[in-house]
PDB file of N, CA and C in Angstrom:
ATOM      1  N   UNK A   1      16.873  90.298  61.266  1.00  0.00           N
ATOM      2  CA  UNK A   1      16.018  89.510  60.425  1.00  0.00           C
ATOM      3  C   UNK A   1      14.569  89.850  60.789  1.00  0.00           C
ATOM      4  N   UNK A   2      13.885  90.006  60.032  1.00  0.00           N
ATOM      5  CA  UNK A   2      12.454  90.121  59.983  1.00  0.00           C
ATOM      6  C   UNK A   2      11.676  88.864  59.769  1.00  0.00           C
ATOM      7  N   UNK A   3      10.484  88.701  60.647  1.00  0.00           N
ATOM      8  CA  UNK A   3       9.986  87.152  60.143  1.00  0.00           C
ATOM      9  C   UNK A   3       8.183  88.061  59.874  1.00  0.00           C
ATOM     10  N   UNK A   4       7.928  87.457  58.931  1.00  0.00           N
ATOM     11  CA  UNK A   4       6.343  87.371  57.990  1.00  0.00           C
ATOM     12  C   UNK A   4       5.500  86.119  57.842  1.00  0.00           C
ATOM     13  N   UNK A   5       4.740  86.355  58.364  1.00  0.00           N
ATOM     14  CA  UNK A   5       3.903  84.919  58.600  1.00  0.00           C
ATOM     15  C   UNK A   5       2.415  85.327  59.027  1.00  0.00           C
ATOM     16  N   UNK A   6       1.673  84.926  58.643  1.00  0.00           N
ATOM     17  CA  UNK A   6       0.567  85.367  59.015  1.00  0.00           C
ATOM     18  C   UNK A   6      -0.125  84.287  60.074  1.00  0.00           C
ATOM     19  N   UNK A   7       0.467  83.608  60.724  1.00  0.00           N
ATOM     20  CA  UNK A   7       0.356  81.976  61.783  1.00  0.00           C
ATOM     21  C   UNK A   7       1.223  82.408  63.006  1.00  0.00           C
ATOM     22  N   UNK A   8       0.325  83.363  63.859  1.00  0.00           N
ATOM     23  CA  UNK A   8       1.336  83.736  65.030  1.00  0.00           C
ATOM     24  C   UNK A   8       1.993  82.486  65.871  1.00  0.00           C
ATOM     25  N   UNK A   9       1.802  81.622  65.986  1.00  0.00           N
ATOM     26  CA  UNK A   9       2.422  80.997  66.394  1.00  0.00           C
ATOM     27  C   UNK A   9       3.804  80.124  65.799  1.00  0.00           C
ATOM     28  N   UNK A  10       3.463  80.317  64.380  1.00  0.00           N
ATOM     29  CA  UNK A  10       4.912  79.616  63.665  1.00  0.00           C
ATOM     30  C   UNK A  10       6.118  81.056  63.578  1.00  0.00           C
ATOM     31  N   UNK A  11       5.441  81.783  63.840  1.00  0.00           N
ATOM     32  CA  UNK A  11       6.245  83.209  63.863  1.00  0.00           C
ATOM     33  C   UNK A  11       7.094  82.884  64.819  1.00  0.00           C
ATOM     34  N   UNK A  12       5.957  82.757  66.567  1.00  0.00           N
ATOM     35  CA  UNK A  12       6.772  82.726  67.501  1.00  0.00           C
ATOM     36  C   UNK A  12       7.477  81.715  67.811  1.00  0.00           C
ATOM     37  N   UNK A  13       7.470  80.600  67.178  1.00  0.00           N
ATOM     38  CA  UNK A  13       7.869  79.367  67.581  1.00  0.00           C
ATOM     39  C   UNK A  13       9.147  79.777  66.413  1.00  0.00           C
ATOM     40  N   UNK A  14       9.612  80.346  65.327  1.00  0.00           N
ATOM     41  CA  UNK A  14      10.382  80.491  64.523  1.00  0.00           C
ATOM     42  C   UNK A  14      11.439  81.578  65.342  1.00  0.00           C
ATOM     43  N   UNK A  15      10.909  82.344  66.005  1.00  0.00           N
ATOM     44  CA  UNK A  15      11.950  83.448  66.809  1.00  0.00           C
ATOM     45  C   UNK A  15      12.469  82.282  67.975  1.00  0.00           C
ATOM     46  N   UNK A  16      11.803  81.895  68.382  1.00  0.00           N
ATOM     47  CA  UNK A  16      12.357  80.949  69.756  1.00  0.00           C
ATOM     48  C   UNK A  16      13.380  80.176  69.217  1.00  0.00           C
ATOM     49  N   UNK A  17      13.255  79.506  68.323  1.00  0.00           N
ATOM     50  CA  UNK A  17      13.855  78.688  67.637  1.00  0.00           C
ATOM     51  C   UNK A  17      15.656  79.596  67.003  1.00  0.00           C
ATOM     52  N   UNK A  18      15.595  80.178  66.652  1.00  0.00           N
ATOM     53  CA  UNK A  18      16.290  81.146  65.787  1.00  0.00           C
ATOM     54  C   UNK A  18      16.577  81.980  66.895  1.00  0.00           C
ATOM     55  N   UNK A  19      16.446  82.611  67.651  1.00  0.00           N
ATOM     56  CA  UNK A  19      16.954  82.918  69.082  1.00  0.00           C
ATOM     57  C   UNK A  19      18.243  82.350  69.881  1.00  0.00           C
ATOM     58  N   UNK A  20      18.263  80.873  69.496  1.00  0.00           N
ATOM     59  CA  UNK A  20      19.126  79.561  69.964  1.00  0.00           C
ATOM     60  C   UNK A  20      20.523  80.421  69.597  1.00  0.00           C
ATOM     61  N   UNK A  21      20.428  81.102  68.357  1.00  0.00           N
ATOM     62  CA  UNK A  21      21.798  80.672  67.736  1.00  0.00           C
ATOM     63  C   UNK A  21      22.542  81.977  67.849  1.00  0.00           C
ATOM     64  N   UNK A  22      23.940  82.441  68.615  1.00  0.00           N
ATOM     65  CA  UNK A  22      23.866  84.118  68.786  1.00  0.00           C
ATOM     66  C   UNK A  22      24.419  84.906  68.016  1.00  0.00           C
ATOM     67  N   UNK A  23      24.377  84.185  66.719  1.00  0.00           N
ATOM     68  CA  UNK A  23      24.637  85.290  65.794  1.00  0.00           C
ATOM     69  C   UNK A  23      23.505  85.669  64.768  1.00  0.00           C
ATOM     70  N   UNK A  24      22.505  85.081  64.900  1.00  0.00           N
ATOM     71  CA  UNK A  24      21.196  85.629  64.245  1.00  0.00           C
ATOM     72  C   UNK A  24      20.051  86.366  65.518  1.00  0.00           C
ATOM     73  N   UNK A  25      19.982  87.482  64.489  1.00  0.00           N
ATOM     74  CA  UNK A  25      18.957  88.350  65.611  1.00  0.00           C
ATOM     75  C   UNK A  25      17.931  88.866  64.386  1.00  0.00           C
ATOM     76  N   UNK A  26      16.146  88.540  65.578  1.00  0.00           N
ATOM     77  CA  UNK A  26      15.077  88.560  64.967  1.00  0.00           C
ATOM     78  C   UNK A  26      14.772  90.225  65.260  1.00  0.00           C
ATOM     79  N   UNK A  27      14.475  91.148  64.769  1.00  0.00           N
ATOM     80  CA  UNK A  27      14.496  92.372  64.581  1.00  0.00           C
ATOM     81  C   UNK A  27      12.893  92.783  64.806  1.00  0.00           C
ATOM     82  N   UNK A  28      12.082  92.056  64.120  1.00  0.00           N
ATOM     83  CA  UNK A  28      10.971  92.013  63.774  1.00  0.00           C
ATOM     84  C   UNK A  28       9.960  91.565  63.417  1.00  0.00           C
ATOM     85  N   UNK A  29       8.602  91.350  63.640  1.00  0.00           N
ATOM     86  CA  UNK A  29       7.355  90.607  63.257  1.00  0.00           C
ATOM     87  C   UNK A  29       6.463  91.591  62.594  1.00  0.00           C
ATOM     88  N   UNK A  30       6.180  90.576  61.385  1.00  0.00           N
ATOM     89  CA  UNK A  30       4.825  91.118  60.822  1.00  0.00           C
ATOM     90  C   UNK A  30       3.647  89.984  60.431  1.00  0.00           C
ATOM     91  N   UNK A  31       2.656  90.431  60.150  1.00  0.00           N
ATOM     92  CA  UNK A  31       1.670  89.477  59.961  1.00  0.00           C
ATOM     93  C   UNK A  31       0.825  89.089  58.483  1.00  0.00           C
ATOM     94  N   UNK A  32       1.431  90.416  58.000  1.00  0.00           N
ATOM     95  CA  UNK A  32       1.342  90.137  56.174  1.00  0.00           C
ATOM     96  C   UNK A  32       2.006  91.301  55.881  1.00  0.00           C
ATOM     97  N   UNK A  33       2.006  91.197  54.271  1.00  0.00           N
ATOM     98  CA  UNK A  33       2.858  91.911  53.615  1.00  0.00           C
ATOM     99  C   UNK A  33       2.837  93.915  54.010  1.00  0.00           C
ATOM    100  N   UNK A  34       1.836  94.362  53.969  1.00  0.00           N
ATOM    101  CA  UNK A  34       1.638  95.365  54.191  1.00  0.00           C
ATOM    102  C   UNK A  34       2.164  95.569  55.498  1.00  0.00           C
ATOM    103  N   UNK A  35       1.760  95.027  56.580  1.00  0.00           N
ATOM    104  CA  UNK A  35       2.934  95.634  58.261  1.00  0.00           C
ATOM    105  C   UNK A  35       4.479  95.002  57.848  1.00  0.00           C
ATOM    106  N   UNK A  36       4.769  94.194  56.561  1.00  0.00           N
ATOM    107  CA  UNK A  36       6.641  93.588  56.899  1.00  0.00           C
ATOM    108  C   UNK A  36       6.932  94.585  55.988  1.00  0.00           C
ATOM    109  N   UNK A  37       6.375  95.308  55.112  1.00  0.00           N
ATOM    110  CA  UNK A  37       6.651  96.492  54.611  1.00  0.00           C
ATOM    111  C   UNK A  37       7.239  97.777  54.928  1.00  0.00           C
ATOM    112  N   UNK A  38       5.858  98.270  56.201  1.00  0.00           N
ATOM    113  CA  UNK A  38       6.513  99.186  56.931  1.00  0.00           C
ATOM    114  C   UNK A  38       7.200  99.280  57.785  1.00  0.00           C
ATOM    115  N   UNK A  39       7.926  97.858  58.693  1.00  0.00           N
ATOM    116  CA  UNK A  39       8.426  97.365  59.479  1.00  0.00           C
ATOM    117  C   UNK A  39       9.781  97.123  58.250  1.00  0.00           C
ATOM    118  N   UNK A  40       9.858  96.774  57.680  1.00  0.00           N
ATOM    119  CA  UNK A  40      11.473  96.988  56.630  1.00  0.00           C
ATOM    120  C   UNK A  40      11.700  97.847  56.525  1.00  0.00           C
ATOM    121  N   UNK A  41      10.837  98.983  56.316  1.00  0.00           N
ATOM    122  CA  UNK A  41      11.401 100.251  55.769  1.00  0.00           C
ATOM    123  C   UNK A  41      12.133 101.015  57.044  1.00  0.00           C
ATOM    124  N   UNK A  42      10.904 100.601  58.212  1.00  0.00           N
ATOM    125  CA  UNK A  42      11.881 100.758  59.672  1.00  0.00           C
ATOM    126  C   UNK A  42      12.737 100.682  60.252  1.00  0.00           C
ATOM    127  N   UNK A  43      12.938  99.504  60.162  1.00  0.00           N
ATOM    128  CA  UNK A  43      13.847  97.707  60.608  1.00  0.00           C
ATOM    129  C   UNK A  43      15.432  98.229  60.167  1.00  0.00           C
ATOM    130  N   UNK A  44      15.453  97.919  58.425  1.00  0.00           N
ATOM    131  CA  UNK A  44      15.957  97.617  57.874  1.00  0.00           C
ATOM    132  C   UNK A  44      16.763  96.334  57.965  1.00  0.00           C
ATOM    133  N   UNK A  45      16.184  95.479  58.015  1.00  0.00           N
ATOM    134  CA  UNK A  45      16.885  94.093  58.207  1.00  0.00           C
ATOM    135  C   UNK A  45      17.176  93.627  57.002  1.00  0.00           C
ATOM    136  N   UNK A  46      18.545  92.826  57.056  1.00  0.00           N
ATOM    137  CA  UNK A  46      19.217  92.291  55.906  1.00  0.00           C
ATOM    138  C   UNK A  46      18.438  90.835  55.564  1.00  0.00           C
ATOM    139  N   UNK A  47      17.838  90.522  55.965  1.00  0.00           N
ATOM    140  CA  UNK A  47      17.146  88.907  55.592  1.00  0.00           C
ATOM    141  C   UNK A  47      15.737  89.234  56.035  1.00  0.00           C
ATOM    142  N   UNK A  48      14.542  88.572  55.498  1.00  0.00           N
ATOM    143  CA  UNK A  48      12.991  88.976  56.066  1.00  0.00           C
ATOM    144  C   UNK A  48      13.078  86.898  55.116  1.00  0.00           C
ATOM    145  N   UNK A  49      12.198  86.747  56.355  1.00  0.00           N
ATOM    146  CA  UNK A  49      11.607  85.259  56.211  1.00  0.00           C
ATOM    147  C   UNK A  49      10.431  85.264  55.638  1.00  0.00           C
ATOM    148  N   UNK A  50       9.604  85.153  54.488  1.00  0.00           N
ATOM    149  CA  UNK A  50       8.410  85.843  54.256  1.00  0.00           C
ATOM    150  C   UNK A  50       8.143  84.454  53.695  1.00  0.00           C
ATOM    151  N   UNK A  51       6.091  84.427  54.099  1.00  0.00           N
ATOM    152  CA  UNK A  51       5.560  83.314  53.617  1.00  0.00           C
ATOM    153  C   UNK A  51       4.893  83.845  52.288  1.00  0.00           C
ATOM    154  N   UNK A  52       4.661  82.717  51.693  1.00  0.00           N
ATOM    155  CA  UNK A  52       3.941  83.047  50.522  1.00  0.00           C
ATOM    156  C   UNK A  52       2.672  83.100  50.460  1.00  0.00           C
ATOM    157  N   UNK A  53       2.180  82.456  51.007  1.00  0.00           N
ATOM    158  CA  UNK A  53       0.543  82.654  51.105  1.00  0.00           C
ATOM    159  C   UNK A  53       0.010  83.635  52.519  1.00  0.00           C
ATOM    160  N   UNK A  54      -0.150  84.984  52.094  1.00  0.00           N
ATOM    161  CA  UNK A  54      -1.051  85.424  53.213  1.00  0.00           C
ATOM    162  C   UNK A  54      -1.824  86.496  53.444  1.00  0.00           C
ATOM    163  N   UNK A  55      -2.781  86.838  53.773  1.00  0.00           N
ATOM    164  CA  UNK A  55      -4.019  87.708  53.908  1.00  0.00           C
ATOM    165  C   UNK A  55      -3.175  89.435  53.381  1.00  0.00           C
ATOM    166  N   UNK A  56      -4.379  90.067  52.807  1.00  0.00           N
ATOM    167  CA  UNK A  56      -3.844  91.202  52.936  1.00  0.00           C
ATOM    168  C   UNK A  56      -3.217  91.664  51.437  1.00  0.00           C
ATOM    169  N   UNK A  57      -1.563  90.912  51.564  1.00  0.00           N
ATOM    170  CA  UNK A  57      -0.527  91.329  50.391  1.00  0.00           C
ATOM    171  C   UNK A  57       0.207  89.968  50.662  1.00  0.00           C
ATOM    172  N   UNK A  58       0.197  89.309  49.584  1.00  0.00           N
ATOM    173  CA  UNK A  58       0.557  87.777  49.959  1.00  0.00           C
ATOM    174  C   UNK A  58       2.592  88.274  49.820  1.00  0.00           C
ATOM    175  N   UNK A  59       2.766  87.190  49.739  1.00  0.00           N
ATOM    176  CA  UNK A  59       4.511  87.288  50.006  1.00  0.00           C
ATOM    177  C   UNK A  59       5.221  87.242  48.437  1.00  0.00           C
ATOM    178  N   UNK A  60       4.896  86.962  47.594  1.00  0.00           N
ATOM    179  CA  UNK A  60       5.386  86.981  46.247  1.00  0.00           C
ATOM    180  C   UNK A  60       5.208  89.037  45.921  1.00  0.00           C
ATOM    181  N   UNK A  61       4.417  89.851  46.117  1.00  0.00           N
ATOM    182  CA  UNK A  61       4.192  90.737  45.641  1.00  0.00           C
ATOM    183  C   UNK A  61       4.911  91.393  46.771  1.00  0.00           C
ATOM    184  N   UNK A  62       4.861  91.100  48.165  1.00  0.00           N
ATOM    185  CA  UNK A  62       5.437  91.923  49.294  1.00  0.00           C
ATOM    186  C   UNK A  62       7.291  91.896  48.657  1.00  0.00           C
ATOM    187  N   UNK A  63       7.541  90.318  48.440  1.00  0.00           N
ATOM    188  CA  UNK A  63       8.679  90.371  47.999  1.00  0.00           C
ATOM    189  C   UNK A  63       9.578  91.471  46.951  1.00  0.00           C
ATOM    190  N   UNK A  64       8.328  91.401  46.013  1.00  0.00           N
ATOM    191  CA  UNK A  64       8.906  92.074  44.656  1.00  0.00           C
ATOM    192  C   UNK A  64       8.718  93.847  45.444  1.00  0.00           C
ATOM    193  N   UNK A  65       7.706  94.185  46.043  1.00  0.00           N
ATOM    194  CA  UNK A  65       7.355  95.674  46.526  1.00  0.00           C
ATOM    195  C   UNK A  65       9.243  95.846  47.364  1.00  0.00           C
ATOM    196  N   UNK A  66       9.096  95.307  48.483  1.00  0.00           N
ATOM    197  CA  UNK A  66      10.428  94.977  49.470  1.00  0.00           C
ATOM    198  C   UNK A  66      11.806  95.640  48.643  1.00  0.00           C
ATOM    199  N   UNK A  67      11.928  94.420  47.262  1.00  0.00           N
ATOM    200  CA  UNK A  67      12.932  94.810  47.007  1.00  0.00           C
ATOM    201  C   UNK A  67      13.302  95.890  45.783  1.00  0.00           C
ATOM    202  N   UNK A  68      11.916  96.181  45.601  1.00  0.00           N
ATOM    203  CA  UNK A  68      12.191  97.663  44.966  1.00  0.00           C
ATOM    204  C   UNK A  68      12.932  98.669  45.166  1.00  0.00           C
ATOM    205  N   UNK A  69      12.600  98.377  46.939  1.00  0.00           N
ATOM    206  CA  UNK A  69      12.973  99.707  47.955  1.00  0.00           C
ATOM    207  C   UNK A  69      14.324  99.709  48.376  1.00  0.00           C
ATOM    208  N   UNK A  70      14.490  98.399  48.418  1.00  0.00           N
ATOM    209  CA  UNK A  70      15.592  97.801  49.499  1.00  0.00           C
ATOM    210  C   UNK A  70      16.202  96.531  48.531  1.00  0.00           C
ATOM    211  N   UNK A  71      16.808  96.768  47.399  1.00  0.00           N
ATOM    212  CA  UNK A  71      17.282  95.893  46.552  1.00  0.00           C
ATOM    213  C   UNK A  71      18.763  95.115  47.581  1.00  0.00           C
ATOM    214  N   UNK A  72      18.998  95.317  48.328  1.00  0.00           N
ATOM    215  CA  UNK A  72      20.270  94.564  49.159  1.00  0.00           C
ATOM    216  C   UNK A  72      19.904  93.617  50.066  1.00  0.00           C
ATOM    217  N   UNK A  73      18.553  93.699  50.410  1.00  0.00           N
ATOM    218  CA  UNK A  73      17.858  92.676  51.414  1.00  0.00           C
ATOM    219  C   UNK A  73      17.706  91.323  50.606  1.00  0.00           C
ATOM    220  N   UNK A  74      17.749  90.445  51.603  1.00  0.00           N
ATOM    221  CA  UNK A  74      17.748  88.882  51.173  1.00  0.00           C
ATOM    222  C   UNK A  74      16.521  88.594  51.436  1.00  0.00           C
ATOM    223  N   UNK A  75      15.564  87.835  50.608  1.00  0.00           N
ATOM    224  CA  UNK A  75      14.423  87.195  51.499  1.00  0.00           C
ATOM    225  C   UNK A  75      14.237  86.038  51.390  1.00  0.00           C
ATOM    226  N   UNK A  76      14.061  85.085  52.101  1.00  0.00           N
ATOM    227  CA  UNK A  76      13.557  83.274  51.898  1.00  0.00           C
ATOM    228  C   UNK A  76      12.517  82.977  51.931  1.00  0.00           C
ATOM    229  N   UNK A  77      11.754  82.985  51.032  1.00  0.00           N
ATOM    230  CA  UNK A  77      10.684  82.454  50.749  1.00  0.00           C
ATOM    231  C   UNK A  77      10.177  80.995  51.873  1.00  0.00           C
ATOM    232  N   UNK A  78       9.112  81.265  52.805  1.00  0.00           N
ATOM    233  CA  UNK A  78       8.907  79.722  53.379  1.00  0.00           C
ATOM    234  C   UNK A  78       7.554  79.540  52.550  1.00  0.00           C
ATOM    235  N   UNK A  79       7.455  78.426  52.769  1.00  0.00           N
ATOM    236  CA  UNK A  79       6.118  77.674  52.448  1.00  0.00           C
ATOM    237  C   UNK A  79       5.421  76.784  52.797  1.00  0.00           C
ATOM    238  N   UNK A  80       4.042  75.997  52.464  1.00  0.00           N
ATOM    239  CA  UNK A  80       3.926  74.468  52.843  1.00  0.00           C
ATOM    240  C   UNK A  80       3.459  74.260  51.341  1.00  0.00           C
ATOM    241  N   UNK A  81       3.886  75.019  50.742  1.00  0.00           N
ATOM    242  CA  UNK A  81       3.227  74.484  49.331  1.00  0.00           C
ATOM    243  C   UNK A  81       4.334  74.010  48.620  1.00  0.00           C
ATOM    244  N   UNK A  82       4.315  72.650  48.219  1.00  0.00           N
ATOM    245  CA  UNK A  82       5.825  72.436  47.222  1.00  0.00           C
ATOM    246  C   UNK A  82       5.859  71.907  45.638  1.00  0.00           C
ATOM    247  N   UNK A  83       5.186  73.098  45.343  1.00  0.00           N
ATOM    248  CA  UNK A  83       4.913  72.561  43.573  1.00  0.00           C
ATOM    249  C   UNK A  83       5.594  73.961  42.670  1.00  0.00           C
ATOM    250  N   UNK A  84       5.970  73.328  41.550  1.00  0.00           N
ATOM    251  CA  UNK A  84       6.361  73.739  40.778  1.00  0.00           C
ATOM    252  C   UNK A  84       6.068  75.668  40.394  1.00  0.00           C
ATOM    253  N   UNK A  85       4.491  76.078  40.345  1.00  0.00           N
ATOM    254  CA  UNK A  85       4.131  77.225  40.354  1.00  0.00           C
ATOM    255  C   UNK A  85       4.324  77.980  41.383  1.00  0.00           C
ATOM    256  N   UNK A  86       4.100  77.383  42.749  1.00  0.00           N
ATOM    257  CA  UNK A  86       4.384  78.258  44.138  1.00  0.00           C
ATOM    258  C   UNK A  86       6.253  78.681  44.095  1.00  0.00           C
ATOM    259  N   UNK A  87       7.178  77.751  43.967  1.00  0.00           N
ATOM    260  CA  UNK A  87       8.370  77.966  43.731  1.00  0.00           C
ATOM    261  C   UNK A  87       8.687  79.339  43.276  1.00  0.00           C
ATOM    262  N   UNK A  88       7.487  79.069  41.550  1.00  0.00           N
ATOM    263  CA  UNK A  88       8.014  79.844  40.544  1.00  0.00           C
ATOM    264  C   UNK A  88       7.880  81.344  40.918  1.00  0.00           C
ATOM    265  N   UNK A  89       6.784  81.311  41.539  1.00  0.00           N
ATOM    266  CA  UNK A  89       6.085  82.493  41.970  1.00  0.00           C
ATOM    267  C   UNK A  89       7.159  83.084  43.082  1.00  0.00           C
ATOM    268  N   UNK A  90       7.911  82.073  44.165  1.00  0.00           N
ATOM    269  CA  UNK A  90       8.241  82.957  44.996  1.00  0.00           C
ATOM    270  C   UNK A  90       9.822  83.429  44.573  1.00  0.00           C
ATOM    271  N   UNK A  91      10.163  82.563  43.723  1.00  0.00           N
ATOM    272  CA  UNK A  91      11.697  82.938  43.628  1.00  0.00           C
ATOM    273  C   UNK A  91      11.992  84.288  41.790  1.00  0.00           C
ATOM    274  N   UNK A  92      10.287  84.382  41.204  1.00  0.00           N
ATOM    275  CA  UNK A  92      10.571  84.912  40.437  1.00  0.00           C
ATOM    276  C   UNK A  92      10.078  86.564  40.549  1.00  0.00           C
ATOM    277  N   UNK A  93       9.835  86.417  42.412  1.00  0.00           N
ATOM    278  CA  UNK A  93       9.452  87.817  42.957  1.00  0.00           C
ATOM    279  C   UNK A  93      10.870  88.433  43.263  1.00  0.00           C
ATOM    280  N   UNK A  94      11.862  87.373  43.182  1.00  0.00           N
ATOM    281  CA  UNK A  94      13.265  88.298  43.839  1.00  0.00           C
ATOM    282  C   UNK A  94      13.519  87.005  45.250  1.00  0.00           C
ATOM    283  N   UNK A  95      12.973  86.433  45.773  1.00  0.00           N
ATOM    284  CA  UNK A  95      13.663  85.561  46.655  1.00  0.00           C
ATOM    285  C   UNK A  95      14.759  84.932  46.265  1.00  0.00           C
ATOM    286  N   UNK A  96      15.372  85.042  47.645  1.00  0.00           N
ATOM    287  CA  UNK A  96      17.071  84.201  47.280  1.00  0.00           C
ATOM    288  C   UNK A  96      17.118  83.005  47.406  1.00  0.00           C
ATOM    289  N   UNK A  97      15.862  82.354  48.140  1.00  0.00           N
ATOM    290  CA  UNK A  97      15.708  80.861  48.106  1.00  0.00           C
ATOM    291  C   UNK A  97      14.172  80.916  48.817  1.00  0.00           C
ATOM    292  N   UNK A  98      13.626  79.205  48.449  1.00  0.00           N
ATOM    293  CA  UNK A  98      12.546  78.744  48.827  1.00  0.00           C
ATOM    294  C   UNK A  98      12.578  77.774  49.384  1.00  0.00           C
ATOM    295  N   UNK A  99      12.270  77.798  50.484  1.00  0.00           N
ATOM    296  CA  UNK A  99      11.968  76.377  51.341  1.00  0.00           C
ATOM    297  C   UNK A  99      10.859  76.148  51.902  1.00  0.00           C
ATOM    298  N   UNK A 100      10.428  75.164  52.241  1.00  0.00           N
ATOM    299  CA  UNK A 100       9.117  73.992  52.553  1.00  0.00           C
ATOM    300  C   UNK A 100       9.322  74.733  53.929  1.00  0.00           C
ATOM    301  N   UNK A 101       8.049  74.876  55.122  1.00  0.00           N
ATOM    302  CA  UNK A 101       7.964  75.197  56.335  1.00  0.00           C
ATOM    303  C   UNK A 101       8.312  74.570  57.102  1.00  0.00           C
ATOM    304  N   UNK A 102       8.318  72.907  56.337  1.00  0.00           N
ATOM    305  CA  UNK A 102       9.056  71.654  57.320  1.00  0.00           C
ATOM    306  C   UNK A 102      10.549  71.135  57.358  1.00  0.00           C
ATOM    307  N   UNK A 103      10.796  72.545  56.752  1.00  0.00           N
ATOM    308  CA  UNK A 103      12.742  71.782  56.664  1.00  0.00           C
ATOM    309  C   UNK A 103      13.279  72.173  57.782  1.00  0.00           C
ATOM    310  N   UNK A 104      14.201  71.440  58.348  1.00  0.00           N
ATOM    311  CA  UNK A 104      15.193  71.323  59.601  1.00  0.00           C
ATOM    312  C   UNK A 104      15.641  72.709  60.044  1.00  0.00           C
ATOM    313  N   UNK A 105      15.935  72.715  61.447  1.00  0.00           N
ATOM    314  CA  UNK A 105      16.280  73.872  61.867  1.00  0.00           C
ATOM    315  C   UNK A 105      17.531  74.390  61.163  1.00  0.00           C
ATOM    316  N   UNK A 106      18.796  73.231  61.042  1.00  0.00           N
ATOM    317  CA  UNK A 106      19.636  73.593  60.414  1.00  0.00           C
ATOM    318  C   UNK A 106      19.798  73.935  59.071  1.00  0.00           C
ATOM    319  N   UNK A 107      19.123  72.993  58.125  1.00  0.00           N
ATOM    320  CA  UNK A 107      18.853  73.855  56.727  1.00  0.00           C
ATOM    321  C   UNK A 107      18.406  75.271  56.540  1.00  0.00           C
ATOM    322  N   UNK A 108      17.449  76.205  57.612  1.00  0.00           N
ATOM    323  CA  UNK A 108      17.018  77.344  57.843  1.00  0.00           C
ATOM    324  C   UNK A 108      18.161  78.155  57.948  1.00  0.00           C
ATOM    325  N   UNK A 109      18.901  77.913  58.945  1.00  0.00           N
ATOM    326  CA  UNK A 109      20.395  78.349  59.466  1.00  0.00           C
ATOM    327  C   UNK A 109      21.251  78.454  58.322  1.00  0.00           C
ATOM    328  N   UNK A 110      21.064  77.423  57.791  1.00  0.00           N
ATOM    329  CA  UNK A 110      22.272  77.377  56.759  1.00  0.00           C
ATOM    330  C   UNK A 110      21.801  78.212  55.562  1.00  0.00           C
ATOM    331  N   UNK A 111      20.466  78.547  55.321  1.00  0.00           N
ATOM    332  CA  UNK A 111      19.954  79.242  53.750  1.00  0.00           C
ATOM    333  C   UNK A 111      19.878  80.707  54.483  1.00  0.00           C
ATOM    334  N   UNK A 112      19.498  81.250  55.874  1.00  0.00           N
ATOM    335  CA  UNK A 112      20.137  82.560  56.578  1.00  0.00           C
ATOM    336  C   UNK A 112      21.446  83.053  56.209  1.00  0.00           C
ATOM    337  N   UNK A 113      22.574  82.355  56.994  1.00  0.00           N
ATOM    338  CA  UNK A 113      23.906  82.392  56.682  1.00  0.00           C
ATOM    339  C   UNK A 113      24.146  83.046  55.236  1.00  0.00           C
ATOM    340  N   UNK A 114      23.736  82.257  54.549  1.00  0.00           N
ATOM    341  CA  UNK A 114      24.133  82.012  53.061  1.00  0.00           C
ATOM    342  C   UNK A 114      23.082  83.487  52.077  1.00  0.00           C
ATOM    343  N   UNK A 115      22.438  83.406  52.536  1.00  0.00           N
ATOM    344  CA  UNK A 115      22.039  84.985  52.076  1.00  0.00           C
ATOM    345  C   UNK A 115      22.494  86.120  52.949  1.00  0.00           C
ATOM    346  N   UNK A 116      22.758  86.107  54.161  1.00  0.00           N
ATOM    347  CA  UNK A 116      23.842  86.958  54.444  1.00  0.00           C
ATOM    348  C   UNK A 116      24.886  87.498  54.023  1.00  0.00           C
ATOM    349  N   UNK A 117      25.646  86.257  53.917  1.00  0.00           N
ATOM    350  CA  UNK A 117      26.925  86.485  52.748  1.00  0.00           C
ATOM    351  C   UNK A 117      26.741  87.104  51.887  1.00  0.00           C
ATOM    352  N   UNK A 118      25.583  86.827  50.792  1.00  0.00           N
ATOM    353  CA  UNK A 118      25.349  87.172  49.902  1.00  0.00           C
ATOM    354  C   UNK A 118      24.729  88.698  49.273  1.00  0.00           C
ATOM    355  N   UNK A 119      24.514  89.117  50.620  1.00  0.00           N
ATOM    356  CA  UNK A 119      24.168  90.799  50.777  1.00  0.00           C
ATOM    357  C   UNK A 119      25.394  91.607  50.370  1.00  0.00           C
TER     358      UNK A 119
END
């Protein structure tokens, strides 16, 4: 899994976190769209956690670039934005789901899993 965030610390606090569990492994960090780019094309990780808002190449366009390349990769859209247009934007780049930055460790786990499968 690849994590994208441009908030080094929710990055690292998201690997620590996600670390816990031993069947998910964090592969990789980037800090906007342009390094989770060349770090996918590297990586190749089946899931990339990508935020939507961030410097550089925000996560809606990294998304849609991503899965040009790599149409089998899953990505989850995080966010703190929860309105109707941010949604639209991230799930109509190709994300397999969108979630709020404040949802439970286990809902995270469980929308991972579930785009796994779905690869």
């Amino acid at each position: 899994m690849l994590l994208v965030d441009d908030q080094d610390l929710y990055r690292e606090g998201l690997r620590t976190l996600l670390s816990t569990r031993p069947d998910l492994e964090v592969v990789g960090e980037a800090g906007n769209g342009e390094e989770a780019l060349r770090l996918a094309a590297a990586l190749q990780p089946d899931v990339v956690l990508m935020d939507l808002r961030m410097p550089v190449m925000d996560g809606a366009t990294t998304t849609h670039r991503l899965l040009g390349q790599r149409p089998t990769c899953r990505v989850i859209m995080l966010s703190t934005f929860d309105d109707a247009d941010s949604r639209a934007q991230g799930l109509n780049a190709g994300a397999t789901s969108y979630l709020l930055k404040d949802t439970s460790l286990e809902d995270l786990v469980k929308a991972i899993r579930a785009a796994v499968c779905a690869a």
